[in-house]
Protein backbone atom coordinates (compact mmCIF):
# COMPACT_ATOMS: atom_id res chain seq x y z
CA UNK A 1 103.42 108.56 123.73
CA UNK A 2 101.11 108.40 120.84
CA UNK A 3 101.40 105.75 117.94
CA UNK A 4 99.03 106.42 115.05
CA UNK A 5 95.72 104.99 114.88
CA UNK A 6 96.29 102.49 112.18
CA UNK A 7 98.67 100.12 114.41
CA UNK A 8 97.06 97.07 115.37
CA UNK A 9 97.90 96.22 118.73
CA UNK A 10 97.90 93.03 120.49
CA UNK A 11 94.82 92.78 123.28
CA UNK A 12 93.95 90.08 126.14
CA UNK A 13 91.72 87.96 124.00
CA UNK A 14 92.82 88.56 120.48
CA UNK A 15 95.75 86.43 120.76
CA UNK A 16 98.34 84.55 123.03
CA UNK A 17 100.35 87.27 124.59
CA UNK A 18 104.37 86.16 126.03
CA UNK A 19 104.87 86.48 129.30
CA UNK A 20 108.48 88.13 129.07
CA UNK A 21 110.95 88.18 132.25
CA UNK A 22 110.68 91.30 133.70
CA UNK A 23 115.00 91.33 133.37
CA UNK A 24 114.29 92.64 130.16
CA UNK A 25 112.23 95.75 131.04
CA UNK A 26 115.65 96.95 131.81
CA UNK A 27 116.22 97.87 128.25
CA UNK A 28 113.70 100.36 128.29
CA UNK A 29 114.73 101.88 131.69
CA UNK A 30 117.83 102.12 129.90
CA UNK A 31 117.06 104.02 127.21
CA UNK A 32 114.99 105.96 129.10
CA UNK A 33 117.96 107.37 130.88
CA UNK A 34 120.59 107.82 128.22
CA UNK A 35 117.57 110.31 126.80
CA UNK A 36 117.90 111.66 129.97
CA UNK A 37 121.05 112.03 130.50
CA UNK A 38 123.42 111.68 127.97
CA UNK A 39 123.06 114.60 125.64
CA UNK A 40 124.10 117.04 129.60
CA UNK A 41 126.54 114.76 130.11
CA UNK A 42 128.60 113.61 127.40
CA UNK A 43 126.95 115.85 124.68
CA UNK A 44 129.37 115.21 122.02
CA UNK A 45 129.37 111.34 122.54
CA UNK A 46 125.28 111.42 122.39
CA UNK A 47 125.17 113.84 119.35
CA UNK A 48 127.65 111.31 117.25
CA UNK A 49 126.36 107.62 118.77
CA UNK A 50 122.66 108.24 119.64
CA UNK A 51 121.96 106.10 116.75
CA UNK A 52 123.93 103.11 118.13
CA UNK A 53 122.85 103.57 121.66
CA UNK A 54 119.04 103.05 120.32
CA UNK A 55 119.44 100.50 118.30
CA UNK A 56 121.93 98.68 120.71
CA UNK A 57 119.39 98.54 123.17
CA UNK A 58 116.14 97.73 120.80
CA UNK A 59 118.28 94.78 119.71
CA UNK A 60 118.44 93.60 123.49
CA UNK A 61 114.68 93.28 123.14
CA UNK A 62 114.44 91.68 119.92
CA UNK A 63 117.35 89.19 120.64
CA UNK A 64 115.75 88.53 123.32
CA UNK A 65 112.03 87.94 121.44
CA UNK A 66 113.63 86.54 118.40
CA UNK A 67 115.95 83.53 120.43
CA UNK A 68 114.57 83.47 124.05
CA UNK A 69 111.34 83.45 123.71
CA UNK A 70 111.05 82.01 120.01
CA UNK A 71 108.72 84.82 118.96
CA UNK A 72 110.20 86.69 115.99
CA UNK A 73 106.56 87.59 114.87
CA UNK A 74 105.97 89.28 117.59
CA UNK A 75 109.13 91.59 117.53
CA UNK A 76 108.39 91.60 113.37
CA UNK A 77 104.82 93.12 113.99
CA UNK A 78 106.64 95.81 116.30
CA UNK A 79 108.76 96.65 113.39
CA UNK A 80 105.66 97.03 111.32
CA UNK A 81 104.33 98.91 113.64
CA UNK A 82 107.14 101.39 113.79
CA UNK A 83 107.28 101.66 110.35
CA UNK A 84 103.78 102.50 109.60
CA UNK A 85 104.92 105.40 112.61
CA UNK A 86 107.45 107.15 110.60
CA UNK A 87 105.81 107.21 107.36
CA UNK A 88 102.68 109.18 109.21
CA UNK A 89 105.06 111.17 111.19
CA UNK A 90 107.09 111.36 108.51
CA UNK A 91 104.40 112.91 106.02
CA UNK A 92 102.52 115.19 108.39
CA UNK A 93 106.19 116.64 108.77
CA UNK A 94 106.99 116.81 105.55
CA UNK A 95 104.05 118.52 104.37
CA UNK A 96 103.95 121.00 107.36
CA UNK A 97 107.31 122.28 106.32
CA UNK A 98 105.82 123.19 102.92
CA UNK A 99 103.14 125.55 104.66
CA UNK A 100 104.88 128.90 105.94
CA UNK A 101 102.04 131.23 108.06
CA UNK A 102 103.85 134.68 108.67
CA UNK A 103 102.36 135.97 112.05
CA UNK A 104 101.74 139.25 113.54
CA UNK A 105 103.97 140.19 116.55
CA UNK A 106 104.69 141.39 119.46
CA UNK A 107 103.53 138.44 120.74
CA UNK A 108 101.24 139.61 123.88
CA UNK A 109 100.36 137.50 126.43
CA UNK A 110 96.41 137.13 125.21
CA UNK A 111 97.73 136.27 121.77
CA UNK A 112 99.21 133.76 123.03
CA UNK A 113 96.85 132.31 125.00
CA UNK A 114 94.57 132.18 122.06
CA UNK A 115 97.16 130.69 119.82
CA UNK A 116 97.81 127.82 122.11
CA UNK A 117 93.70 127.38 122.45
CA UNK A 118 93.52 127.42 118.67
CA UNK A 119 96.18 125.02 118.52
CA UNK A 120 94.71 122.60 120.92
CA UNK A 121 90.97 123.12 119.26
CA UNK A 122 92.64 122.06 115.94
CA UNK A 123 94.67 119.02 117.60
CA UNK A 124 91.21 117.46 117.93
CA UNK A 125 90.56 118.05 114.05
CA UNK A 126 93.62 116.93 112.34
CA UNK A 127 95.78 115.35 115.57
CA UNK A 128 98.03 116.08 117.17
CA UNK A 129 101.22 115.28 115.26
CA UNK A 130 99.50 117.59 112.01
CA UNK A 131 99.01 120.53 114.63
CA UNK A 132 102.09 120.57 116.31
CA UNK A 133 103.78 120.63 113.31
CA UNK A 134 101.54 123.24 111.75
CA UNK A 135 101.92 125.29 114.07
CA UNK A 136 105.69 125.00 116.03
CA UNK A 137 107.12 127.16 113.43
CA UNK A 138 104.96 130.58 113.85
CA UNK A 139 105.23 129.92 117.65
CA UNK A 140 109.08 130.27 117.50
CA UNK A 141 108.64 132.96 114.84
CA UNK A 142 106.18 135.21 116.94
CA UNK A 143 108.22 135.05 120.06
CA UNK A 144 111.52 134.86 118.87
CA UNK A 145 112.89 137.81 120.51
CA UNK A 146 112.12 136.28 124.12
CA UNK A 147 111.46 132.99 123.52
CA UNK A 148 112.23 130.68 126.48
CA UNK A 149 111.33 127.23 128.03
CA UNK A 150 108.27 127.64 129.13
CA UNK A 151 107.15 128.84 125.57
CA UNK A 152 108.35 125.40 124.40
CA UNK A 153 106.56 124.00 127.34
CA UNK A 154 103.13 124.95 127.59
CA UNK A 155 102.79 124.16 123.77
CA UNK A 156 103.58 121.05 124.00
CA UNK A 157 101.54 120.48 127.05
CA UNK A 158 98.52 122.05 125.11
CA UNK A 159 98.80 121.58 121.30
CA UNK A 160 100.82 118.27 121.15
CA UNK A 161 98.91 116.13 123.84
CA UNK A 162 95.88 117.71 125.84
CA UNK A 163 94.71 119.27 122.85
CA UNK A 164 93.93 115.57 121.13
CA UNK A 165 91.66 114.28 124.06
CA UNK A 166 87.72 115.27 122.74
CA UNK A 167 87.77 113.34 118.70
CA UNK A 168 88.88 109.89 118.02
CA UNK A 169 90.91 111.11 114.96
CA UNK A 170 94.29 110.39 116.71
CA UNK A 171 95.58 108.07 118.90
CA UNK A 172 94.65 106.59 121.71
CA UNK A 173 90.51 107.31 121.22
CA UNK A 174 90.54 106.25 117.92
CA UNK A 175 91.49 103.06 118.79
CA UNK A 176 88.59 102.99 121.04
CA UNK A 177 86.69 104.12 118.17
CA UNK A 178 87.79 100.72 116.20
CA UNK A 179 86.63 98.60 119.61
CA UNK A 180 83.14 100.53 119.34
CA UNK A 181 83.58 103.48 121.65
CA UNK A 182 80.75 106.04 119.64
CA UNK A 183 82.53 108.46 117.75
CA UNK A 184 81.02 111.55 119.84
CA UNK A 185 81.61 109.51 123.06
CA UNK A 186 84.81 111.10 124.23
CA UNK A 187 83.40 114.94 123.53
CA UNK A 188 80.55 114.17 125.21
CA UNK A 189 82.29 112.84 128.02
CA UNK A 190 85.42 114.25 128.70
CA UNK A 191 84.69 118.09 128.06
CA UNK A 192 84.61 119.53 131.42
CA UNK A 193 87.79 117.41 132.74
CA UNK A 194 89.17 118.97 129.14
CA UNK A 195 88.23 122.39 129.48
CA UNK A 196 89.24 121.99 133.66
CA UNK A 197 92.81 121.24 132.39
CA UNK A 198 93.15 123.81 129.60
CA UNK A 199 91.86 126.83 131.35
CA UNK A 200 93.82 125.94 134.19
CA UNK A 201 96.99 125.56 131.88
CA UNK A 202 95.96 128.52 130.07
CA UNK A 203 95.63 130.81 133.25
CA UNK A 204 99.21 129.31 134.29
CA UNK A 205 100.97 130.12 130.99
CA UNK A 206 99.26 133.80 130.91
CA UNK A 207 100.78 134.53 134.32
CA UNK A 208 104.38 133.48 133.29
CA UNK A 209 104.38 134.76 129.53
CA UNK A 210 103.05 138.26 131.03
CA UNK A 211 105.92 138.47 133.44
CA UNK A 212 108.20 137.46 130.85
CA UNK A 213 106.97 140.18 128.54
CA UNK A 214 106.83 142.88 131.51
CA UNK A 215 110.78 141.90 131.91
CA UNK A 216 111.07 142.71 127.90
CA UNK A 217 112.52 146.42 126.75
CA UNK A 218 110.18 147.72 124.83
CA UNK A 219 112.58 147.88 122.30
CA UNK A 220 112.57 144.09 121.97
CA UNK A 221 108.29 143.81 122.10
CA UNK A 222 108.30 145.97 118.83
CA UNK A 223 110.67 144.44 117.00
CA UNK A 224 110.54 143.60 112.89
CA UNK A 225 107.65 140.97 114.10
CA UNK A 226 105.63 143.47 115.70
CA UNK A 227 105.21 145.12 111.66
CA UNK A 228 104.69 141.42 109.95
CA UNK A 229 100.76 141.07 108.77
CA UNK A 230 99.19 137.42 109.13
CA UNK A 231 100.00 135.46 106.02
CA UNK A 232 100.26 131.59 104.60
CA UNK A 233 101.92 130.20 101.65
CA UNK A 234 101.78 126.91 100.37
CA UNK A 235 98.35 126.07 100.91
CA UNK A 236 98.06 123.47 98.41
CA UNK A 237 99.55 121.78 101.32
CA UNK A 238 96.82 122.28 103.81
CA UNK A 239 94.98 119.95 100.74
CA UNK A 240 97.27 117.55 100.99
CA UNK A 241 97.35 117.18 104.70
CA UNK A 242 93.62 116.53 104.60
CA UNK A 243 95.00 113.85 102.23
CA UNK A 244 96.88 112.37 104.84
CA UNK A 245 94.61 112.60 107.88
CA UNK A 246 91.89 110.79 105.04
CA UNK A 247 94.23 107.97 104.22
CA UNK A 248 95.16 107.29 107.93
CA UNK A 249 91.76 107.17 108.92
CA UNK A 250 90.08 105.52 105.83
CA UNK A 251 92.21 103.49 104.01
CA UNK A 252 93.14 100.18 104.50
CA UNK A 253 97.37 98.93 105.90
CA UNK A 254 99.49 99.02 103.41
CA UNK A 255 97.48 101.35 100.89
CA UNK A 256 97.54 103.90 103.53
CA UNK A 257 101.08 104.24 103.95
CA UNK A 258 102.13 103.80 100.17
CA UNK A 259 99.54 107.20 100.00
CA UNK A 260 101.03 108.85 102.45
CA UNK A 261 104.66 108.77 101.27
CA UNK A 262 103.38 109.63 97.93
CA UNK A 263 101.65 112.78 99.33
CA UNK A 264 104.49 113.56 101.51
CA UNK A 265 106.64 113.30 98.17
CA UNK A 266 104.34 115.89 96.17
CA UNK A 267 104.60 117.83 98.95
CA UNK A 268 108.43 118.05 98.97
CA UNK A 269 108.85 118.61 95.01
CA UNK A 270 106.15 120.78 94.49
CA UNK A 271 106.72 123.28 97.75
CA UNK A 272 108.79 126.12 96.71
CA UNK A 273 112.07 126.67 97.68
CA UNK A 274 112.05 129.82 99.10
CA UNK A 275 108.94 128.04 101.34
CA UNK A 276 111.20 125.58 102.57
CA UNK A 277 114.10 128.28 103.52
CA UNK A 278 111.67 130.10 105.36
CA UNK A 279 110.89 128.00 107.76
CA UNK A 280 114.15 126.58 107.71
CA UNK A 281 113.19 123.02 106.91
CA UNK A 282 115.53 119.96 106.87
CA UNK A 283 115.16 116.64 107.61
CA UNK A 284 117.54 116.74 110.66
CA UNK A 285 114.50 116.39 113.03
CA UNK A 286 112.41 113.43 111.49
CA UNK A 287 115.72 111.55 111.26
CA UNK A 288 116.66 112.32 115.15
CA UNK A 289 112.73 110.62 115.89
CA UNK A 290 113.26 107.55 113.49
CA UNK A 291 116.35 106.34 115.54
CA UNK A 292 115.51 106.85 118.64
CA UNK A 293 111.85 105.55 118.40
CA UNK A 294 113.33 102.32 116.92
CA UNK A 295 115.38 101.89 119.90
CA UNK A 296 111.60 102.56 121.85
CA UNK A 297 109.96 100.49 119.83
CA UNK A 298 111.44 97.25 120.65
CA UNK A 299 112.44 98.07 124.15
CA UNK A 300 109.10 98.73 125.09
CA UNK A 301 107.60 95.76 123.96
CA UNK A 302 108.57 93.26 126.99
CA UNK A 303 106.93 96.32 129.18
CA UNK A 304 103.84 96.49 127.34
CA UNK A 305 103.49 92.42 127.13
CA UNK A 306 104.20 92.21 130.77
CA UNK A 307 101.49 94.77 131.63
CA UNK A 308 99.13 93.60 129.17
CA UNK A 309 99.51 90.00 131.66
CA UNK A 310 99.82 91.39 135.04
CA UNK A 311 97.96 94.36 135.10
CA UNK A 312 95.28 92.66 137.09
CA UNK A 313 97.72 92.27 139.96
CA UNK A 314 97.82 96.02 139.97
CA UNK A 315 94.28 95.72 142.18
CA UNK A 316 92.50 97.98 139.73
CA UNK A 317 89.37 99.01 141.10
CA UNK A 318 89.02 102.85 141.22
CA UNK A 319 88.35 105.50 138.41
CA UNK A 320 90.95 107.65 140.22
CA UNK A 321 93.50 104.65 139.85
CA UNK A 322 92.46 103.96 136.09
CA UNK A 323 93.37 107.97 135.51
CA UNK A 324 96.75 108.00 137.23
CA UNK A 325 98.28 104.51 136.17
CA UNK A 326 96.68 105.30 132.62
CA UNK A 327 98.51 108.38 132.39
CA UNK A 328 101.70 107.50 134.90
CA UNK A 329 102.35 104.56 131.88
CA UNK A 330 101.45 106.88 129.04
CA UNK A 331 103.84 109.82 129.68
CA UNK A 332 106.40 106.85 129.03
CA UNK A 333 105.00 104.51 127.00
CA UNK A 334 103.01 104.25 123.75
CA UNK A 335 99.68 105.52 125.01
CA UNK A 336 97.66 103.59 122.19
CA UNK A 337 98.43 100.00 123.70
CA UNK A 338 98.33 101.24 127.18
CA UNK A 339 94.99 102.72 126.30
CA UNK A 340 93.60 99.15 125.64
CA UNK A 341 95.52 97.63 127.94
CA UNK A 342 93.45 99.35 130.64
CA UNK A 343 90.13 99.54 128.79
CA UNK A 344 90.40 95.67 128.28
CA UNK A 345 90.86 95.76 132.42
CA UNK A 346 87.99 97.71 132.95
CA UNK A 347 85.91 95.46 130.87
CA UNK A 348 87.31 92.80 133.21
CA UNK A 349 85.95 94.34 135.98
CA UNK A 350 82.71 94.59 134.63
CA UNK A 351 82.64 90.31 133.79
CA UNK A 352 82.63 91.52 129.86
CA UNK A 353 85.32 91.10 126.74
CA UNK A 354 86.38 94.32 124.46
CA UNK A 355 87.11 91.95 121.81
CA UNK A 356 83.38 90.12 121.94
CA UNK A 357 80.72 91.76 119.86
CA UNK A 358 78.02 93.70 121.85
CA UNK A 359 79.87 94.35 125.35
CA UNK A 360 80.57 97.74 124.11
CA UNK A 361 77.07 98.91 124.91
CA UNK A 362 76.48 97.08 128.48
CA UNK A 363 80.23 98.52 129.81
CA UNK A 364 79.13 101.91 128.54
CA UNK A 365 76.17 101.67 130.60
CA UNK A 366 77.90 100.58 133.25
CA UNK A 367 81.72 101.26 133.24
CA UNK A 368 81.60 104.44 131.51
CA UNK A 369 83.01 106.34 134.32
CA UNK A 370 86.54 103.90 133.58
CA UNK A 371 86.64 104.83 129.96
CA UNK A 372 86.50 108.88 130.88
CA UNK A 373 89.10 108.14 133.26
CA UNK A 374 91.74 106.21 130.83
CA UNK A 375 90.93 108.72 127.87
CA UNK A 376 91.88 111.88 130.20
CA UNK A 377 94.40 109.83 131.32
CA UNK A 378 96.21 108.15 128.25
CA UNK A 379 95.63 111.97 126.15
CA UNK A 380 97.00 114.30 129.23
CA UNK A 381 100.02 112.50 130.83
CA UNK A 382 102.11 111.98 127.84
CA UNK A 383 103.24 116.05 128.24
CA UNK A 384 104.88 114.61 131.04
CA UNK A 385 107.97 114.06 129.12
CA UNK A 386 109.86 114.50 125.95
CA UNK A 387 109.41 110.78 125.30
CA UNK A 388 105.67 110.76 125.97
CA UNK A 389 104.27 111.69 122.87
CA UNK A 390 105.94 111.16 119.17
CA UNK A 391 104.97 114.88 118.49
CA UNK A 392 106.93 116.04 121.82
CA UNK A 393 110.41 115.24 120.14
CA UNK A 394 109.35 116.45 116.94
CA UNK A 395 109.06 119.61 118.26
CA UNK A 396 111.94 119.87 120.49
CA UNK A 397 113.87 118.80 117.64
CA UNK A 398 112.60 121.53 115.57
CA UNK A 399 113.07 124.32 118.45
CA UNK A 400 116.37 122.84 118.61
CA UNK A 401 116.84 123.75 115.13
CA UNK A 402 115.87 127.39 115.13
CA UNK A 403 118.39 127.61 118.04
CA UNK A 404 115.83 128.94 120.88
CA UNK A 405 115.86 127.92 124.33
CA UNK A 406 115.15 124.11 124.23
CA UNK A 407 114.61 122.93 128.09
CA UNK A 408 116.67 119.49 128.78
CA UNK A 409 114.87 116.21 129.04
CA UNK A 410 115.12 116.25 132.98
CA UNK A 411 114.41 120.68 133.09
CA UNK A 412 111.66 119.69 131.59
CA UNK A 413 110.31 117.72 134.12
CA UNK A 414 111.32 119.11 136.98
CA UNK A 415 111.09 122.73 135.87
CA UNK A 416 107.43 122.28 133.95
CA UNK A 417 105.52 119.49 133.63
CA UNK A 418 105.94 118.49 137.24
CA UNK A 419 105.00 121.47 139.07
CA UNK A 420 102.49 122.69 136.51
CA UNK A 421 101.21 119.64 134.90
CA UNK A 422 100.63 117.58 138.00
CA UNK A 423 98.47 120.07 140.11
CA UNK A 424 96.31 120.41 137.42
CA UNK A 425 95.74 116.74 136.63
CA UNK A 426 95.10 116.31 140.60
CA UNK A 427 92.50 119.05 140.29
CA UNK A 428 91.05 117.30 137.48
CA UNK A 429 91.50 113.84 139.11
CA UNK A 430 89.71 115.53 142.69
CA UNK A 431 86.94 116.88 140.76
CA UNK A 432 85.94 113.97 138.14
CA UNK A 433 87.48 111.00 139.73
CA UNK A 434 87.13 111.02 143.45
């Protein structure tokens, strides 16, 4: 799950990390589930109480930070943390909405294909919450008339996660960036294990999307869309996106965010309306994130601090074991801590310290290989699930909105990312990482 780059996150070395009782993982597991399960079940109940059942839970955690362990820092950084979450998801959201890009239909499978490659080539330029946002909208617009889950699917597999894995301008890598990982490191690196995963993904989603469209009267494939002419409106927003991706990047805590939600607010009162209705923008989604990411917020800090502690007891040794416990953890966790969590391992292995000054050259020499293997890791596996990547809900919530086939949490798993997602990620783990 990705957490923007300008978090700072608690590492082996930087400071005294709690060693929580694992009793109060639980929380997490909990939530985990109700996501899972409650909006099938008792849809009515979830729809109405979500809220409470998020925050009920996060409280768990802090109550248990804040008067078990004595460490209401701790739990106050978290909240920090989460804040500074929601005012960069909040304003690459925001200002999305204000761009409208009218596409040309029908929709054919190759047009597809090259949309989602497009979408996952620009994920490495402005990240992968401004893409996914960006570009949800004409997705849903240019299939609209046969739109189903695996549409939803394979963009968030390619555009929303895989798609950020080659430039440190999103999370995790840039946080490797800030520990001294070269900027060009990860392209250089991680291309063919990249391009491995998205022509393989690619070739998957052009089989099912052309038997989808062969099942289509042609009555449906030349619908209004198949007459619409490529178009955008609102570009002074594109402008102020850069704006955003400049201030997360450059600008230091606190500034950053007040320039954000300025930006986000220019955005909002300058966008016209008829921009807004046509790509049918409220703030229904970015509210649905902010609660339940609170609740994952604080739940998921007594998992983090307990790996951060025991991960050595895992018996790390292996690139192939860095790559699947990397991304196992990341399709459920925060992928930025996780990230460093294992990095800081791997430097372990190697008798070195991320946090000392001039081990980042000697463990590239020699522990490379690790770093390729939690970067493919940490960027792939959050696809695995709705909860595995802050832009994943985002855009569920928005293809929720539109009313178009929105898998549930456990379809999706079962349905997609298990039988397509994992294959590939053993092909990539069989050919890089044996």
């Amino acid at each position: 799950m990705h957490v923007p780059e300008i978090f700072p996150v608690l590492l082996p070395g930087a400071a005294a990390v709690i060693d929580p009782h694992p009793l109060f993982t639980l929380p997490f597991a909990a939530l985990l589930l109700c996501l899972a399960t409650l909006p099938r079940l008792l849809p009515k109940f979830w729809e109405k109480h979500y809220p409470k059942v998020s925050l009920g839970l996060g409280a768990i955690a802090a109550g248990y930070y804040l008067f078990g362990l004595h460490a209401g820092a701790d739990m106050l950084g978290v909240m920090g943390d989460y804040a500074s979450f929601i005012v960069v998801i909040g304003s690459l959201f925001v200002v999305s909405g204000g761009i409208h890009l009218r596409v040309k239909g029908e929709a054919r499978p190759w047009v597809n294909c090259v949309y989602l490659l497009l979408g996952a080539l620009l994920a490495n330029v402005i990240g992968t919450t401004g893409a996914s946002m960006l570009l949800i909208r004409p997705w849903i617009r240019m299939n609209k008339y046969r739109f189903t889950g695996h549409h939803l699917a394979f963009f968030i597999f390619m555009v929303s996660n895989i798609g950020g894995a080659l430039i440190p301008v999103g999370p995790p890598l840039f946080m490797g960036y800030l520990k001294g990982v070269p900027f060009w490191w990860p392209l250089i690196h991680c291309w063919p294990g990249w391009m491995v995963a998205s022509v393989a993904i690619l070739g998957i989603f052009y089989v099912l999307d052309r038997i989808n469209y062969l099942k289509a009267p042609r009555a449906v494939r030349e619908m209004e869309t198949a007459h619409e002419e490529w178009r955008a409106a609102g570009l002074l927003n594109i402008a102020l996106m850069a704006g955003v991706l400049a201030a997360i990047i450059f600008l230091p805590a606190g500034v950053r965010e007040l320039v954000m939600v300025g930006l986000a607010a220019l955005s909002y009162f300058t966008t016209a309306k008829p921009i807004h209705e046509a790509n049918h923008f409220t703030f229904g989604p970015i509210k649905e994130v902010a609660w339940i990411f609170a609740g994952i917020f604080a739940t998921m800090k007594p998992v983090l601090d307990y790996m951060v502690l025991h991960a050595g007891e895992l018996g790390l040794r292996s690139d192939a074991q860095f790559y699947w416990l990397s991304g196992a953890l990341s399709g459920v966790l925060d992928n930025a801590p996780t990230y460093l969590t294992f990095l800081a391992a791997a430097f372990g292995l190697e008798h070195l310290g991320l946090e000392r000054a001039g081990d980042m050259a000697p463990f590239l020499a020699r522990g490379g290989h690790y770093l390729q293997a939690i970067t493919l890791g940490s960027t792939f596996f959050g696809a695995m699930t709705y909860i595995g990547n802050g832009p994943n809900l985002m855009v569920k919530a928005i293809a929720e909105q539109a009313k178009v086939h929105t898998p549930h949490f456990f379809t999706y798993i079962i349905r997609y990312s298990l039988p397509i997602l994992l294959p590939v990620f053993g092909l990539v783990s069989w050919l890089f990482f044996r």
